[in-house]
C-alpha atoms as a PDB file:
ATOM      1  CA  UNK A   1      22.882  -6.013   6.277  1.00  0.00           C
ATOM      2  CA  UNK A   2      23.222  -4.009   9.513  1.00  0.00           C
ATOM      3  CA  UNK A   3      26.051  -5.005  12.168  1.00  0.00           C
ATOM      4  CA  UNK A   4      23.887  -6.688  15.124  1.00  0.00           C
ATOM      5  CA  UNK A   5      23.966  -5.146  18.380  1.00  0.00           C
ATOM      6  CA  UNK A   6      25.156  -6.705  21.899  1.00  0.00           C
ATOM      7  CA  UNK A   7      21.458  -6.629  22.878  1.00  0.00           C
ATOM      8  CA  UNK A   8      20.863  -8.377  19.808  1.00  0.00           C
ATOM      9  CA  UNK A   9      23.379 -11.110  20.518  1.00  0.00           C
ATOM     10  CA  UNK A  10      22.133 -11.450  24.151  1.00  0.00           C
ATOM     11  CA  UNK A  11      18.251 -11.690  23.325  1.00  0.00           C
ATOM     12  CA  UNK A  12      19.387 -14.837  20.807  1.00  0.00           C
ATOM     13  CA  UNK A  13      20.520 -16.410  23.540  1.00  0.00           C
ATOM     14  CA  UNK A  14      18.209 -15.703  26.051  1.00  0.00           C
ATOM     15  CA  UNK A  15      15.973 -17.778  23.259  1.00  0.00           C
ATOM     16  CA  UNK A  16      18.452 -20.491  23.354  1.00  0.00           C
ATOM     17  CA  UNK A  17      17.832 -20.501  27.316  1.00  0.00           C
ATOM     18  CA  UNK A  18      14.199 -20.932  26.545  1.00  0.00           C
ATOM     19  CA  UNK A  19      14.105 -22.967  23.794  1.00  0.00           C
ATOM     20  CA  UNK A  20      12.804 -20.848  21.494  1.00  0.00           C
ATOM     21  CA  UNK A  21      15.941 -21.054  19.316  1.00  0.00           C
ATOM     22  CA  UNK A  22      18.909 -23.826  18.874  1.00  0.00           C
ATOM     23  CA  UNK A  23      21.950 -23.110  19.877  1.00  0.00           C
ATOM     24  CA  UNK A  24      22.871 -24.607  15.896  1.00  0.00           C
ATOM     25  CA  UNK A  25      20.116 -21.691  14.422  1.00  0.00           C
ATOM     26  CA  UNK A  26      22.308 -19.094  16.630  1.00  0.00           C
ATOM     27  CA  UNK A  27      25.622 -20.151  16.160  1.00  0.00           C
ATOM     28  CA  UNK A  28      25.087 -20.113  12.201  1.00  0.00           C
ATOM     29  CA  UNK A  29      23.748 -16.816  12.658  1.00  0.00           C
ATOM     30  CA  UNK A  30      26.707 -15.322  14.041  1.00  0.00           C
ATOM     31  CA  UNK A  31      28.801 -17.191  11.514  1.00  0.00           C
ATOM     32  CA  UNK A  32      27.819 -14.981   8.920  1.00  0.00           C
ATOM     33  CA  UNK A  33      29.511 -12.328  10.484  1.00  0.00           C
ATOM     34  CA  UNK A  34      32.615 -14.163  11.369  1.00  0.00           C
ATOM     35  CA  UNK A  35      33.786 -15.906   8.395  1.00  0.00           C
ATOM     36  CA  UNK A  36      33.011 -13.877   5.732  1.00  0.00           C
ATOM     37  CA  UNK A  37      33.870 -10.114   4.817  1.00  0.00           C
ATOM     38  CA  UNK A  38      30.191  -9.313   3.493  1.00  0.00           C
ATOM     39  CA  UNK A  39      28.729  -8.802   6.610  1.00  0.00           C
ATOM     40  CA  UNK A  40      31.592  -6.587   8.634  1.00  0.00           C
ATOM     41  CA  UNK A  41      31.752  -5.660  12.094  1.00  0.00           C
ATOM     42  CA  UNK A  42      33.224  -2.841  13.611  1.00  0.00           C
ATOM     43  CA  UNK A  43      32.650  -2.897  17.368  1.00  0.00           C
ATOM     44  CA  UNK A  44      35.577  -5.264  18.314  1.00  0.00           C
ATOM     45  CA  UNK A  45      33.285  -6.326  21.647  1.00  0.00           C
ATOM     46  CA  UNK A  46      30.594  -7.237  18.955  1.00  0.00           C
ATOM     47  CA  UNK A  47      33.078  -9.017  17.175  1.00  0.00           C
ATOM     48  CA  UNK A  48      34.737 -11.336  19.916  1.00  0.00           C
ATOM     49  CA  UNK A  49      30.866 -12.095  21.279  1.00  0.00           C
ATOM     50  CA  UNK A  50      30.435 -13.220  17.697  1.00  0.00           C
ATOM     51  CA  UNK A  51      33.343 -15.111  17.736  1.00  0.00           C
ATOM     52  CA  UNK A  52      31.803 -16.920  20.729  1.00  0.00           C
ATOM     53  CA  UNK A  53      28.460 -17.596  19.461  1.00  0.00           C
ATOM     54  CA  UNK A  54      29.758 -18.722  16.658  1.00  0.00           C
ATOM     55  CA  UNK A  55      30.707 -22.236  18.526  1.00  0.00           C
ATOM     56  CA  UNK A  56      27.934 -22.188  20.183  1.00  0.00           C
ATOM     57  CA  UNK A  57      27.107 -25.559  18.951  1.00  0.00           C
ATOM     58  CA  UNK A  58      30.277 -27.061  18.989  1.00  0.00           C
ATOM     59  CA  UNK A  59      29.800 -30.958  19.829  1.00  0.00           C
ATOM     60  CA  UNK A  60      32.197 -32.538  22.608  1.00  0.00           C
ATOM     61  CA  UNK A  61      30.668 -36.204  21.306  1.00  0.00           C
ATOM     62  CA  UNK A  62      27.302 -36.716  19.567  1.00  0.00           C
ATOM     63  CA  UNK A  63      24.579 -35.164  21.412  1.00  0.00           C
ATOM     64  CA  UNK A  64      26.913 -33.715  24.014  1.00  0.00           C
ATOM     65  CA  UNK A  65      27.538 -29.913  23.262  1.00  0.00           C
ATOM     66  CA  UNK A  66      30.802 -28.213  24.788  1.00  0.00           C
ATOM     67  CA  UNK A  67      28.547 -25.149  26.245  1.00  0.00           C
ATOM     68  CA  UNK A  68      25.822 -25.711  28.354  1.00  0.00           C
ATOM     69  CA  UNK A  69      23.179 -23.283  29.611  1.00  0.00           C
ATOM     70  CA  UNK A  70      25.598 -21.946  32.348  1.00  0.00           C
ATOM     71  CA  UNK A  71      27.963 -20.974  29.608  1.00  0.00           C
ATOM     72  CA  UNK A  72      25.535 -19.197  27.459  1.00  0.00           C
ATOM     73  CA  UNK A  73      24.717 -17.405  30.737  1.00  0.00           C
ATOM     74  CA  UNK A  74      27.816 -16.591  31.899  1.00  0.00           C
ATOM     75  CA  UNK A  75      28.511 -15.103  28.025  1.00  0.00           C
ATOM     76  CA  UNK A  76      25.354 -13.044  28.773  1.00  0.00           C
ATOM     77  CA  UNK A  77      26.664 -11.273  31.805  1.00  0.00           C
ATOM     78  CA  UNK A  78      30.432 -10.532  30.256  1.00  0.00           C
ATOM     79  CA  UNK A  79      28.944  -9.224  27.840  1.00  0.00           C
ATOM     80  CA  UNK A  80      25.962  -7.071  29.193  1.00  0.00           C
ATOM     81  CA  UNK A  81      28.632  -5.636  31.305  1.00  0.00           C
ATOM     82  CA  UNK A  82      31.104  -4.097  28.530  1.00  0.00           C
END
């Protein structure tokens, strides 16, 4: 398996935004990369906006997430920027 690309990162969310994808179907995607050492990632900016994603669908109480769209937004421009 290939090491994803910013773009890549950004166009999962950018599903998330539209509700094509949940924000639980991205954040386990980018888990694969972060806890394990089969899929490894060597662009340290890719890394850290794995990190991120990774908790994308961390839960504050049930049914409340801790990231809202104006988070995965404002993850989209840090990142599209570096």
């Amino acid at each position: 398996m290939r090491e994803p690309a910013k773009q890549e990162i950004i166009d999962k969310l950018e599903l998330v935004l539209q509700n094509k994808l949940t924000k639980e179907e991205v954040a386990d995607w980018a888990s694969k990369y972060v806890v394990t050492d089969d899929y490894p990632v060597t662009d340290l900016t890719v890394c850290r906006f794995l990190k991120t994603v990774s908790g994308l669908d961390t839960l504050l109480a049930p049914g409340e997430y801790m990231y809202d769209d104006g988070d995965i937004k404002n993850w989209i421009n840090k990142y599209s920027n570096k």
